[in-house]
N, C-alpha and C. Protein backbone atom coordinates (compact mmCIF):
# COMPACT_ATOMS: atom_id res chain seq x y z
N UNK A 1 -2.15 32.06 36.84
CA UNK A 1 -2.60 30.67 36.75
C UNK A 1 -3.73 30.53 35.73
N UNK A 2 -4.43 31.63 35.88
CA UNK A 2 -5.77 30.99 34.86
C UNK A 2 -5.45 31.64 33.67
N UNK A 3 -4.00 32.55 33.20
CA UNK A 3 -3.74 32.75 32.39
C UNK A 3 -3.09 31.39 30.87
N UNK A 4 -2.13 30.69 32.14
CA UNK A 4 -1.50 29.50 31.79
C UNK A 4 -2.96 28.40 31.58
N UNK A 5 -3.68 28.29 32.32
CA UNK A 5 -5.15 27.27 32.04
C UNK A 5 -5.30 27.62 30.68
N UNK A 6 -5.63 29.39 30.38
CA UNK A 6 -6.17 29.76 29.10
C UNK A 6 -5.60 29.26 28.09
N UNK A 7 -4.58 29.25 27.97
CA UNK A 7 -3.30 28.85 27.14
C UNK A 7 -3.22 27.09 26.82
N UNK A 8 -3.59 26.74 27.88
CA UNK A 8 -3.61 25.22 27.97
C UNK A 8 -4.80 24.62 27.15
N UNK A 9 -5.76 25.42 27.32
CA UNK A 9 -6.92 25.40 26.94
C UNK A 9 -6.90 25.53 25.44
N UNK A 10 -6.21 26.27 24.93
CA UNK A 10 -6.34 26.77 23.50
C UNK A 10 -5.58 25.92 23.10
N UNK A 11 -4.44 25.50 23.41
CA UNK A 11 -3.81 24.75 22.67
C UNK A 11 -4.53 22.94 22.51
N UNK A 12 -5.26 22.81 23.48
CA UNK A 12 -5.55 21.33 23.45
C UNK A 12 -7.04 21.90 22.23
N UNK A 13 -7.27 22.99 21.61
CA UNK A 13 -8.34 22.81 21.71
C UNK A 13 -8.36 23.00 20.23
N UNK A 14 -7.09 23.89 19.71
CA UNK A 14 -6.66 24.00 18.54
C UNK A 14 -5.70 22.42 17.87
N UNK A 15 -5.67 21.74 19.13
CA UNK A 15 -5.03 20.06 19.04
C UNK A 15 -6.22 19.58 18.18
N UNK A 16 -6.78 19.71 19.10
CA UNK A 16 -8.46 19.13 18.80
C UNK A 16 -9.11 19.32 17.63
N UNK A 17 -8.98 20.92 17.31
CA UNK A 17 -9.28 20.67 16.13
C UNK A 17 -8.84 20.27 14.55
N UNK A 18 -7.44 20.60 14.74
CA UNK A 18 -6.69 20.11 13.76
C UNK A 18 -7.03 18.00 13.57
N UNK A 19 -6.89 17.54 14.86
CA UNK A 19 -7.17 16.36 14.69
C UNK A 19 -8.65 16.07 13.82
N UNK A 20 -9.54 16.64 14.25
CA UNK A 20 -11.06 16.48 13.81
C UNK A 20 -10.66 17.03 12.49
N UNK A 21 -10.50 17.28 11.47
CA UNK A 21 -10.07 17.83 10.48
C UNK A 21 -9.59 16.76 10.02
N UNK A 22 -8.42 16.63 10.46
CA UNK A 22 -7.53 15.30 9.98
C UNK A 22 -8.25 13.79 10.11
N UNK A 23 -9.22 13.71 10.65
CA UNK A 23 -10.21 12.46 10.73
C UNK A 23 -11.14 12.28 9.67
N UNK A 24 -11.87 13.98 9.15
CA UNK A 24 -12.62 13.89 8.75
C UNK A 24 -12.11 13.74 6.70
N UNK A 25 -10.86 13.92 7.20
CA UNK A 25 -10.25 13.91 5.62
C UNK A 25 -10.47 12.45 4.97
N UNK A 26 -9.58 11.66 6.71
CA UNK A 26 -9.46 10.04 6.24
C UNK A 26 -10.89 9.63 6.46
N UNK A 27 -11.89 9.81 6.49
CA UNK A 27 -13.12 9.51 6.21
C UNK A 27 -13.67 9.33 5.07
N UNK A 28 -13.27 10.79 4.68
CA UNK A 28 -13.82 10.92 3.03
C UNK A 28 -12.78 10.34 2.23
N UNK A 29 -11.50 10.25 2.55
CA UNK A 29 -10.65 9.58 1.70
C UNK A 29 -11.22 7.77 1.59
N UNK A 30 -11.62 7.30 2.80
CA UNK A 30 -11.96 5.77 2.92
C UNK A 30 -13.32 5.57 2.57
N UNK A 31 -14.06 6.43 2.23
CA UNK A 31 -15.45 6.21 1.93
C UNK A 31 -15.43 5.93 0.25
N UNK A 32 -14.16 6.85 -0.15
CA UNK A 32 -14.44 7.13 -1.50
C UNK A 32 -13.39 5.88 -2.13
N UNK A 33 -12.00 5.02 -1.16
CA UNK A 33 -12.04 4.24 -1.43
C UNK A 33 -12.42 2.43 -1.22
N UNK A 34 -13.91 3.09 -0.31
CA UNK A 34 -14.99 1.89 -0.45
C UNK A 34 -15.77 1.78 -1.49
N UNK A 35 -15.62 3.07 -1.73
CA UNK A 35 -16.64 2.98 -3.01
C UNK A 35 -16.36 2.96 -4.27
N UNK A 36 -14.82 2.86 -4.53
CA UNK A 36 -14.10 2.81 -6.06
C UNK A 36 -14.13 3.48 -6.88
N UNK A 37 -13.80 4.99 -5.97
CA UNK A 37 -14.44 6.03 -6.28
C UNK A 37 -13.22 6.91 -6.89
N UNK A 38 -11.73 6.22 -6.18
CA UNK A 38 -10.48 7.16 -6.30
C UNK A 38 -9.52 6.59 -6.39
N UNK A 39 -8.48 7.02 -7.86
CA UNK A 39 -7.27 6.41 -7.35
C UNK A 39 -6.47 6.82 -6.23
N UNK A 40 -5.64 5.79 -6.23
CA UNK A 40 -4.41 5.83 -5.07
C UNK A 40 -3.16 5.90 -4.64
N UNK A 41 -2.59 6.71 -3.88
CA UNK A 41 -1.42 6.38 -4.15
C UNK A 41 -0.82 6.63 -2.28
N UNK A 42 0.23 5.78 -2.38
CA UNK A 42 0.37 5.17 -0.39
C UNK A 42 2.22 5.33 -0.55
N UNK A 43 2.61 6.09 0.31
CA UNK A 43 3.92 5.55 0.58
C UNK A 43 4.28 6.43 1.94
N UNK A 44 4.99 6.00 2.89
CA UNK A 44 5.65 6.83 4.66
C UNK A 44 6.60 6.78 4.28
N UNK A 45 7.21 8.38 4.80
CA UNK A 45 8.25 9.16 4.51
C UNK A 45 8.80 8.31 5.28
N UNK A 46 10.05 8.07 4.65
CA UNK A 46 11.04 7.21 5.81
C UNK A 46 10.79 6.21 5.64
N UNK A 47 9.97 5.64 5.25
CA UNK A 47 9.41 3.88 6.28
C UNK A 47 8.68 3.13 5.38
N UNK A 48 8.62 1.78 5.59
CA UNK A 48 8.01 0.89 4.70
C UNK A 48 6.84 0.18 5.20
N UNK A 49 5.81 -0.39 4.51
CA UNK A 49 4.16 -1.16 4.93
C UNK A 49 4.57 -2.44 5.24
N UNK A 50 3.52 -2.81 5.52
CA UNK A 50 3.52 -4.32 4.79
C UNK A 50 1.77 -4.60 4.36
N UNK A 51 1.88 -5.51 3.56
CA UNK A 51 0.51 -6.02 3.05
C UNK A 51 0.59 -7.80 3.13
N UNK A 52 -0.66 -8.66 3.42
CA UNK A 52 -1.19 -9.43 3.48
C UNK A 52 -2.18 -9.67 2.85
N UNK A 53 -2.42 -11.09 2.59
CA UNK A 53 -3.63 -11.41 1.97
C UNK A 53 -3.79 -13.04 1.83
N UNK A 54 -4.77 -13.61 1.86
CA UNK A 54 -4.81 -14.77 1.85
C UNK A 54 -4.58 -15.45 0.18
N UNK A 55 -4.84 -14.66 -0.63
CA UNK A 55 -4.87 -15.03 -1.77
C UNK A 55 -4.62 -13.49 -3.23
N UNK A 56 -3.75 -13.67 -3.77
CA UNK A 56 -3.71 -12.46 -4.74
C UNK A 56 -4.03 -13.43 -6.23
N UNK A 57 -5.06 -13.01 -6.88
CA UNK A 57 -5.18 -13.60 -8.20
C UNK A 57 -4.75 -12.43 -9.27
N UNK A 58 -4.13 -11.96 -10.31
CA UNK A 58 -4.17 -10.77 -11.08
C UNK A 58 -3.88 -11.47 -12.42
N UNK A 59 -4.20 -9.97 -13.38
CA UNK A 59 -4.06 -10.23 -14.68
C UNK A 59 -3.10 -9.63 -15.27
N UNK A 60 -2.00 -9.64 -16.27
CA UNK A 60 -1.21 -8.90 -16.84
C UNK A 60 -0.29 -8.16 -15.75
N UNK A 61 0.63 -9.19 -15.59
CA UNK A 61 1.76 -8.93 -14.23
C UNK A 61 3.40 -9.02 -15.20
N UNK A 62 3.85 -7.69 -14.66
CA UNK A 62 5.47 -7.45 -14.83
C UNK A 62 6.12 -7.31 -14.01
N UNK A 63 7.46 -7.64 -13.94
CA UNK A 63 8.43 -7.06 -12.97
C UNK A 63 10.06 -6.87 -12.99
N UNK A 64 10.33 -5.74 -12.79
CA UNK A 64 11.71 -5.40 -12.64
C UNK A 64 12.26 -4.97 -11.87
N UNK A 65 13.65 -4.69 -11.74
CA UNK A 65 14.41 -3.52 -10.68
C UNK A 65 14.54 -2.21 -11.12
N UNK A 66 14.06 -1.46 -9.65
CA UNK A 66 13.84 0.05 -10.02
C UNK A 66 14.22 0.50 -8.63
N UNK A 67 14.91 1.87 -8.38
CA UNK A 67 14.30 2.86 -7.35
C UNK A 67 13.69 3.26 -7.57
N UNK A 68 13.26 3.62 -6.01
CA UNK A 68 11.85 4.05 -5.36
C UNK A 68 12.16 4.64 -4.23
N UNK A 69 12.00 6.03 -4.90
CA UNK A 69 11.87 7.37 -4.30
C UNK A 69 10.29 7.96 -3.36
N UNK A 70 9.48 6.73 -3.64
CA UNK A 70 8.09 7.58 -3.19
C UNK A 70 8.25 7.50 -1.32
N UNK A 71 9.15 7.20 -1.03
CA UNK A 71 9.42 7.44 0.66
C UNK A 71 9.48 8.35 1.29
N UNK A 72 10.56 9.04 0.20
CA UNK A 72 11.34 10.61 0.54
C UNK A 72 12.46 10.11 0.09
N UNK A 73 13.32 8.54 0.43
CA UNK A 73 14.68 8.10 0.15
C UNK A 73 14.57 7.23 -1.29
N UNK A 74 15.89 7.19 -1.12
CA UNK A 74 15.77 6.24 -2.25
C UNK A 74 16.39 4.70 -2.02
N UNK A 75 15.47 3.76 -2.39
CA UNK A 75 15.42 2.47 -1.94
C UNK A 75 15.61 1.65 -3.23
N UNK A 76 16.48 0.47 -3.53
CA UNK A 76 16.08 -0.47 -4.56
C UNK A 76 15.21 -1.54 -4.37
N UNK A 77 14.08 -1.88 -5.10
CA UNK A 77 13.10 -2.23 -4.90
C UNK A 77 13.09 -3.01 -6.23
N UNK A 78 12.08 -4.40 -6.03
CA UNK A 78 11.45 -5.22 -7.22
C UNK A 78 10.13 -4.55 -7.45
N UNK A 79 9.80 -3.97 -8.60
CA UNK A 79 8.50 -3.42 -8.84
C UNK A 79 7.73 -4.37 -9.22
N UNK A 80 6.31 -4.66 -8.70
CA UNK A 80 5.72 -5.66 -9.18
C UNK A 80 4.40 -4.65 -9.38
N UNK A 81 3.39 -5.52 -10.76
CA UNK A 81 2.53 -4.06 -11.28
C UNK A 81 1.79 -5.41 -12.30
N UNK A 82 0.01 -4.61 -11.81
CA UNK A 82 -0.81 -5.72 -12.71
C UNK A 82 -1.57 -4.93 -13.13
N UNK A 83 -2.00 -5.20 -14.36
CA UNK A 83 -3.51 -3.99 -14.70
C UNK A 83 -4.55 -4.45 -14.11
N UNK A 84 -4.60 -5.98 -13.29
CA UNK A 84 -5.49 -5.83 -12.42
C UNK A 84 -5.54 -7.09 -11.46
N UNK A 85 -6.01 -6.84 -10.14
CA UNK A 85 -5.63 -7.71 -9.23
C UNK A 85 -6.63 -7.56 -7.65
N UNK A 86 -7.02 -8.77 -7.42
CA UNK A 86 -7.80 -9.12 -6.28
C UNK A 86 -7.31 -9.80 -5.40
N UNK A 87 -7.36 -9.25 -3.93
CA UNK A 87 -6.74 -10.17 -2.80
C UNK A 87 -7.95 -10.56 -2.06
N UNK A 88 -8.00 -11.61 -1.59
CA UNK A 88 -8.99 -11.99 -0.50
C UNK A 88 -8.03 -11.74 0.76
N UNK A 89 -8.97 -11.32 1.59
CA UNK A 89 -8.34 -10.79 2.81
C UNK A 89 -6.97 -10.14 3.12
N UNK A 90 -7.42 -8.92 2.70
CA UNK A 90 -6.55 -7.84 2.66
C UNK A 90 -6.19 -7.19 3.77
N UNK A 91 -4.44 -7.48 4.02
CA UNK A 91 -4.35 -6.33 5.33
C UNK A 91 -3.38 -5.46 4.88
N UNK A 92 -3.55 -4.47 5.62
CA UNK A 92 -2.32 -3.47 5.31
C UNK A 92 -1.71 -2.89 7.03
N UNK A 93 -0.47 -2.38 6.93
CA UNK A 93 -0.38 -1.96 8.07
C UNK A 93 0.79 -0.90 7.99
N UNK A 94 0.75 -0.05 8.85
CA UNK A 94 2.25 1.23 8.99
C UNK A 94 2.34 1.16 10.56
N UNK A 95 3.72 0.53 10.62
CA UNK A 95 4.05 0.66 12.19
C UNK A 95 4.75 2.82 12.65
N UNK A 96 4.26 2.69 13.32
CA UNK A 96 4.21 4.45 14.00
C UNK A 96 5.29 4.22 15.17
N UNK A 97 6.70 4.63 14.81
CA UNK A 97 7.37 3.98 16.59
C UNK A 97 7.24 5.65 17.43
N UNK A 98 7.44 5.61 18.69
CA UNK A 98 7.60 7.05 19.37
C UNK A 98 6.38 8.15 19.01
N UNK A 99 5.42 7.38 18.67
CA UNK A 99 4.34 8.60 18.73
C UNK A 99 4.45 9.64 19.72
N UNK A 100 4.18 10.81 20.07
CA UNK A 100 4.63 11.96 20.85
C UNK A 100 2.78 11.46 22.04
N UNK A 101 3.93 11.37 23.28
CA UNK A 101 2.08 10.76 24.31
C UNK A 101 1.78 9.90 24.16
N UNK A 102 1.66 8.98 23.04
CA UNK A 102 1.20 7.73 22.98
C UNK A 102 2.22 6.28 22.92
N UNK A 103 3.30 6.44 22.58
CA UNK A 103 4.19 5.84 22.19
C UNK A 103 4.37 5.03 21.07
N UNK A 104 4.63 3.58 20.68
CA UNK A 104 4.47 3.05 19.38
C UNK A 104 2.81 2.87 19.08
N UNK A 105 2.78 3.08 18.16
CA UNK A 105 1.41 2.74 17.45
C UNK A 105 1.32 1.80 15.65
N UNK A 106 0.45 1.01 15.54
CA UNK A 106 0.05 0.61 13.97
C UNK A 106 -0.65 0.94 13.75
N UNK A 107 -0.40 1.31 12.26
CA UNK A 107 -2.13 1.51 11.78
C UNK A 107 -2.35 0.61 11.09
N UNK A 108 -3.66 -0.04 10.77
CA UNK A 108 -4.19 -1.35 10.24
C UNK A 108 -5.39 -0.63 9.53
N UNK A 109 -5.28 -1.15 8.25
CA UNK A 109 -6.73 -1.21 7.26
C UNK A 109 -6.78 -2.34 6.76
N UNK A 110 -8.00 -3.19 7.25
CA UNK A 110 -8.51 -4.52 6.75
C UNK A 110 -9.85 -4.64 6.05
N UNK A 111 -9.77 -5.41 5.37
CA UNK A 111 -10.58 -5.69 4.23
C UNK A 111 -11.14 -7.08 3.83
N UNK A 112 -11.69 -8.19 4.76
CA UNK A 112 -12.04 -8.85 4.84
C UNK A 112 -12.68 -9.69 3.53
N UNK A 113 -12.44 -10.87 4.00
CA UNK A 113 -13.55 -11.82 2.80
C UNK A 113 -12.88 -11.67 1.44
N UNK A 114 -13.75 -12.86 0.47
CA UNK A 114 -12.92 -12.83 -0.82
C UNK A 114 -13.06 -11.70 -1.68
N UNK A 115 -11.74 -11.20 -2.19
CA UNK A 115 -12.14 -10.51 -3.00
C UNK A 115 -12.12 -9.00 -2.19
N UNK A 116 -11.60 -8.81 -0.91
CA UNK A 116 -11.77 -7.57 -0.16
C UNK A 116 -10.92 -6.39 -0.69
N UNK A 117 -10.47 -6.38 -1.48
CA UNK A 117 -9.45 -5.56 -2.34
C UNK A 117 -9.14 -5.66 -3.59
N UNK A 118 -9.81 -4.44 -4.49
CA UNK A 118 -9.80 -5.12 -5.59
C UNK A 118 -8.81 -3.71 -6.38
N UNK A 119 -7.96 -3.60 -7.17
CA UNK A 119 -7.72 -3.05 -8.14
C UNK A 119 -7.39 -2.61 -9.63
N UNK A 120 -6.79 -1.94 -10.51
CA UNK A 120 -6.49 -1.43 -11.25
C UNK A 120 -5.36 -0.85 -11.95
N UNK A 121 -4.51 -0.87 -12.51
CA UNK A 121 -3.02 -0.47 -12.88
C UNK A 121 -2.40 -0.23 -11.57
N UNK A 122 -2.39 -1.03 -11.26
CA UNK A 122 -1.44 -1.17 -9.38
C UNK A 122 0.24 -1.03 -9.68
N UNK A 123 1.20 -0.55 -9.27
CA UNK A 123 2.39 -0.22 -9.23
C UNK A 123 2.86 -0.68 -8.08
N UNK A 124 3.69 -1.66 -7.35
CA UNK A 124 4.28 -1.62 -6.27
C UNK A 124 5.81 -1.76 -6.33
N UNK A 125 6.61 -0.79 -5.08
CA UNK A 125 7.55 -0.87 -5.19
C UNK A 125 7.96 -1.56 -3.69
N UNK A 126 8.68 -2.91 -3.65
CA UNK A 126 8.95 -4.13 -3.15
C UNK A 126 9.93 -4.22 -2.23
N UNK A 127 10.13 -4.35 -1.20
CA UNK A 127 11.29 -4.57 -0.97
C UNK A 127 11.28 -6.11 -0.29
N UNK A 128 10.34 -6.90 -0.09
CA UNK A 128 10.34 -8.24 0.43
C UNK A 128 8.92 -8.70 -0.22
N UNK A 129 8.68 -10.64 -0.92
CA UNK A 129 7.36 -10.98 -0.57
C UNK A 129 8.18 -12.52 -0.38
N UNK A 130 7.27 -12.79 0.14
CA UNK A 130 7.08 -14.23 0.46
C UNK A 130 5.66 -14.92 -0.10
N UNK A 131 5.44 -16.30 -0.32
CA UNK A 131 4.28 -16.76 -0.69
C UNK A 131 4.55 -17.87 -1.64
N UNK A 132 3.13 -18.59 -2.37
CA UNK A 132 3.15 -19.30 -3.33
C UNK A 132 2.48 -19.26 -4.71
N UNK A 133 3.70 -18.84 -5.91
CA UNK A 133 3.61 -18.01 -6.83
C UNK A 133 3.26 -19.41 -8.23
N UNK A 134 2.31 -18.87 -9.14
CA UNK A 134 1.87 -19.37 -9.93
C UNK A 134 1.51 -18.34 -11.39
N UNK A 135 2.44 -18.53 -12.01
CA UNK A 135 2.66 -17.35 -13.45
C UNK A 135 2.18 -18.36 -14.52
N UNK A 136 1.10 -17.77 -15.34
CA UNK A 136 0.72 -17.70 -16.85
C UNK A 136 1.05 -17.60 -17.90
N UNK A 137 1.56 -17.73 -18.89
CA UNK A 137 2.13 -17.26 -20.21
C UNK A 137 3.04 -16.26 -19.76
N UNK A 138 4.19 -17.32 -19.50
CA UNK A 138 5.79 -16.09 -18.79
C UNK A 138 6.27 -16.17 -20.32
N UNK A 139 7.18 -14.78 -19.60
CA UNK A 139 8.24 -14.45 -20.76
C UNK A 139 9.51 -14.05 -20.03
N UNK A 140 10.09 -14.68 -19.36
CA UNK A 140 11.55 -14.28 -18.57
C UNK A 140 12.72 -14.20 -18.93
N UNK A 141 13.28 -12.24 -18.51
CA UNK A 141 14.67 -12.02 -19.24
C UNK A 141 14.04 -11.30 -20.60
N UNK A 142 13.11 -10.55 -20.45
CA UNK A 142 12.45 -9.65 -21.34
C UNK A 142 13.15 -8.50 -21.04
N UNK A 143 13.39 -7.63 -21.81
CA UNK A 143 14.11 -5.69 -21.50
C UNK A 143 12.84 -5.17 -20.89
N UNK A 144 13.38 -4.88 -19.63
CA UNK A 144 11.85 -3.92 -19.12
C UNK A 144 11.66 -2.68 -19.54
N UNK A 145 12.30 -2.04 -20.58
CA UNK A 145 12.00 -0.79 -21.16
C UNK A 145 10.52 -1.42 -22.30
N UNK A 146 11.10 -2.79 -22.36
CA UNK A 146 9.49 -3.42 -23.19
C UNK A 146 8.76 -3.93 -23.11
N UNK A 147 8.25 -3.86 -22.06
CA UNK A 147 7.21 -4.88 -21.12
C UNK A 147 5.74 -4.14 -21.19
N UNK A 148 5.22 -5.32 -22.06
CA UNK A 148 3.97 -5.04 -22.69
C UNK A 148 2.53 -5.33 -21.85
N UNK A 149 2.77 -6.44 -21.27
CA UNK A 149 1.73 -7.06 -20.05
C UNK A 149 1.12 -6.09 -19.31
N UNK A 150 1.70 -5.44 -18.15
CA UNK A 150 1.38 -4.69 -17.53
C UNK A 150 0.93 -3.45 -17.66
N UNK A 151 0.75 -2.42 -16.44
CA UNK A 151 0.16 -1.42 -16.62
C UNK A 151 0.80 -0.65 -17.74
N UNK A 152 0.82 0.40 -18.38
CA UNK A 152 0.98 1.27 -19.12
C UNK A 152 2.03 1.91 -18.75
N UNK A 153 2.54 2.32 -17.51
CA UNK A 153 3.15 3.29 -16.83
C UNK A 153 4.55 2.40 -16.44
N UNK A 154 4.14 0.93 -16.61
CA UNK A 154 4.89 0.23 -15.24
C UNK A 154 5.80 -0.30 -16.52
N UNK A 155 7.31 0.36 -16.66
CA UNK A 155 8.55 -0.04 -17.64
C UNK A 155 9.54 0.12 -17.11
N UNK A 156 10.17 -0.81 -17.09
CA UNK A 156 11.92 -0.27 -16.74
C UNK A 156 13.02 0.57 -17.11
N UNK A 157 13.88 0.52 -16.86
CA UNK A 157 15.03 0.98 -17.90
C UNK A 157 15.67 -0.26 -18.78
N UNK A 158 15.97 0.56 -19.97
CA UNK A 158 16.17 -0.19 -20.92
C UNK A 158 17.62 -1.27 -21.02
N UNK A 159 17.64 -2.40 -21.43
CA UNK A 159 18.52 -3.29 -20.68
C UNK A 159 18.65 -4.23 -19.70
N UNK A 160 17.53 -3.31 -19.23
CA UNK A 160 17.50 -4.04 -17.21
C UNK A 160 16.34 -5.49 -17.48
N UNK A 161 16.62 -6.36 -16.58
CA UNK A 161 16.12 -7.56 -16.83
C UNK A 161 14.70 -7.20 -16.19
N UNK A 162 13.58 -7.77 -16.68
CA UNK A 162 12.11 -8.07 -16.83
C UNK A 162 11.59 -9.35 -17.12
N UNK A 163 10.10 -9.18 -16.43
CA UNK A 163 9.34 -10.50 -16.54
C UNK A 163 8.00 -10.25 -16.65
N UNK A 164 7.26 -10.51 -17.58
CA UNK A 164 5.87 -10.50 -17.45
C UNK A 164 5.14 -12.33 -17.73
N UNK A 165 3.47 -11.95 -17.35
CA UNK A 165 3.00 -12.83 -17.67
C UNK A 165 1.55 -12.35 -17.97
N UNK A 166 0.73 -13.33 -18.38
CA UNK A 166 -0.41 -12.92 -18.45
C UNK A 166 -1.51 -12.92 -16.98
N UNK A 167 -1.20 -14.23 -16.52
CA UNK A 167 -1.65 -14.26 -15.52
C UNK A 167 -0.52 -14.62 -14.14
N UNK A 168 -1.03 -14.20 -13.22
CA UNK A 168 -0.65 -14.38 -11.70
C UNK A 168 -1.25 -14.53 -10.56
N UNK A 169 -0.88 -16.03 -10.14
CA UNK A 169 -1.38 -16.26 -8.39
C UNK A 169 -0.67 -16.37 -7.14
N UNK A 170 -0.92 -15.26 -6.71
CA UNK A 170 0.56 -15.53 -5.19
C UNK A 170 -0.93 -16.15 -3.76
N UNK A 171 -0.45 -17.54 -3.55
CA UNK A 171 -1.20 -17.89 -2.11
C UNK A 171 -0.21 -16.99 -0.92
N UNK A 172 -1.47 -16.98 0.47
CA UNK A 172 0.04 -16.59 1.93
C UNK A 172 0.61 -15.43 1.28
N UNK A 173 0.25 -14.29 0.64
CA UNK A 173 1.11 -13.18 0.51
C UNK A 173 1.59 -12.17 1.29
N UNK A 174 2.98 -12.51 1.42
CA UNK A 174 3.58 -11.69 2.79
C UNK A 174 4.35 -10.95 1.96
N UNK A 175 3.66 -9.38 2.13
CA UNK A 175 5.05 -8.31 1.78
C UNK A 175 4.98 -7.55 1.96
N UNK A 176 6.44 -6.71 2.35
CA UNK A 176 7.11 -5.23 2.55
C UNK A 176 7.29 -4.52 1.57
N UNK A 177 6.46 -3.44 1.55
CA UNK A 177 6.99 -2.06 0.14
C UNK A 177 6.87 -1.01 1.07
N UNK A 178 7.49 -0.45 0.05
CA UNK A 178 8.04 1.41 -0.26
C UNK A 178 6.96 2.16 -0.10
N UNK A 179 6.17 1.48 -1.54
CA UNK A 179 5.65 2.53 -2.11
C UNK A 179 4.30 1.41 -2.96
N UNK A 180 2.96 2.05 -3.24
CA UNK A 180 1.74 1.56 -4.15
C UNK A 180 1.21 2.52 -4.44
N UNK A 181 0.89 2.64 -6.05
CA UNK A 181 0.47 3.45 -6.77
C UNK A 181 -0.99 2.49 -7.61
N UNK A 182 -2.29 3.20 -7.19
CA UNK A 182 -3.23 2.41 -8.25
C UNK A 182 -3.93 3.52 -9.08
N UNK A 183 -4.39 2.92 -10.48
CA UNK A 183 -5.77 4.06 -11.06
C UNK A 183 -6.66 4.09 -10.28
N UNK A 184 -7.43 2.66 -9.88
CA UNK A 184 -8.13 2.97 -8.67
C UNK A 184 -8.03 1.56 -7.81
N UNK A 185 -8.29 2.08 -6.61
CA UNK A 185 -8.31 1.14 -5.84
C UNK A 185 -9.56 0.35 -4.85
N UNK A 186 -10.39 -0.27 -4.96
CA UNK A 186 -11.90 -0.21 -3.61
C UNK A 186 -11.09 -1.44 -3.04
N UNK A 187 -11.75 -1.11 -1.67
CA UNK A 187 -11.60 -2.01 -0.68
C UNK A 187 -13.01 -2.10 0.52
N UNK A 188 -13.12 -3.34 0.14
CA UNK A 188 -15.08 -3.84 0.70
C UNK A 188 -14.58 -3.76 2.22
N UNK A 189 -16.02 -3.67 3.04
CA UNK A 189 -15.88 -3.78 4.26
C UNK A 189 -15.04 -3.51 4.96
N UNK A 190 -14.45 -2.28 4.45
CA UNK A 190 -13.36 -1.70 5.45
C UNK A 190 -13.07 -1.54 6.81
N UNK A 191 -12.08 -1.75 7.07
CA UNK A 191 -12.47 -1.69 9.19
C UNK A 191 -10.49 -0.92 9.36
N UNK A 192 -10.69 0.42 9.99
CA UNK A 192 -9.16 1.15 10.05
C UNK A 192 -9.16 0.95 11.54
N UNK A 193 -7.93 0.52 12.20
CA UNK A 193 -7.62 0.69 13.69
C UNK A 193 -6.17 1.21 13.66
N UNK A 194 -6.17 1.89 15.15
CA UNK A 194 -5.00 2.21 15.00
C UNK A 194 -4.68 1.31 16.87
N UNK A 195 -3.55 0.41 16.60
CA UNK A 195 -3.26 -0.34 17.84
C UNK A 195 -1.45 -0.03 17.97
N UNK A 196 -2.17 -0.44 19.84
CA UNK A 196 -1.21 -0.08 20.61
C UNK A 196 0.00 -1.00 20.48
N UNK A 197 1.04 -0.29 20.03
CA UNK A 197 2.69 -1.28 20.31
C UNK A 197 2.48 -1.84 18.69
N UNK A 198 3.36 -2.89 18.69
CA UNK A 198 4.23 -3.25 17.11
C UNK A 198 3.20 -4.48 16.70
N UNK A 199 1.91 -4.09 16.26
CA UNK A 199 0.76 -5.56 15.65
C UNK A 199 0.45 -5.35 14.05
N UNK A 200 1.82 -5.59 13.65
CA UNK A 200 1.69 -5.39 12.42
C UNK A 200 0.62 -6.69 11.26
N UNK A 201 0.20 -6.28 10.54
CA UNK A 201 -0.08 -7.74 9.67
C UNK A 201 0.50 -9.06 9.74
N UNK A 202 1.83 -9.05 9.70
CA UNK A 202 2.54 -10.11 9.75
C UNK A 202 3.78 -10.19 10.32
């Protein structure tokens, strides 16, 4: 019996510490992107986010059709990509179903107030938005192998239909991706929870 305790013991304790480890990573990972300190890059094996925001304003916005492999699978996705872009009230969320002991879980990182998310050559790969969209000096039905607007990185294949503009405003931004890639990313007043059952952003 107090052999099996011992055993019980070690294992919750080697649980334990692996978790404390794993806390202390996403600590320093969220400190450093409070402080606009690191780029970024976000995608769940398998599974897709969603993001919110009350308001997205950006500059130098493209978009095309691409897969998007940053899951593990491969998904077709609208890539949308700004060299730079601010949301006021930023949510993000990853629904967790069957956690092992706990059961479903979300994770939520919010970012409050205007302006709570700000970035840098942002890459997203799309699979839903909703909202109310307001484009700048469009150019629609451009070859996205030549799409000059946007980030550096962010081109299509050649042929494939594209759109840039100079500027972009999405109000109510509701959307599902794959995958987000930034140079860097800060996010003010950060607050991470992880809640019980399916409380996703939206």
């Amino acid at each position: 019996m107090k052999c099996s305790e011992s055993r019980g013991r070690t294992r919750w304790a080697r649980f334990a510490g692996i978790l404390g480890l794993a806390l202390v990573g996403v600590a320093l990972l969220l400190t450093g992107l409070s402080q606009g300190a690191l780029a970024a890059s976000f995608a769940v094996s398998g599974g897709s986010f969603k993001i919110s925001a009350d308001k997205l304003v950006g500059e130098g916005f493209v978009q095309y059709g691409d897969v998007d492999q940053g899951s593990g699978q491969a998904h077709a996705v609208a890539v949308g990509a700004f060299r730079k872009a601010t949301l006021d009230n930023f949510c993000q969320s990853v629904f967790l179903p069957k956690v092992p002991m706990v059961g479903d879980v979300t994770l939520v990182l919010l970012s409050g107030g205007p302006g709570g998310m700000e970035s840098t050559d942002i890459i997203i790969g799309i699979a839903s938005l909703t909202g109310d969209l307001r484009l700048t000096d469009t150019q629609i039905g451009i070859d996205a192998a030549q799409l000059t607007k946007g980030p550096e990185a962010a081109k299509g294949r050649p042929g494939a239909f594209g759109l840039q503009a100079a500027g972009a405003t999405i109000g109510q931004l509701r959307q599902t991706a794959w995958s987000t890639n930034a140079q860097t990313l800060r996010l003010k007043n950060l607050a991470l929870s992880l809640r019980s059952g399916k409380n996703e952003c939206f």
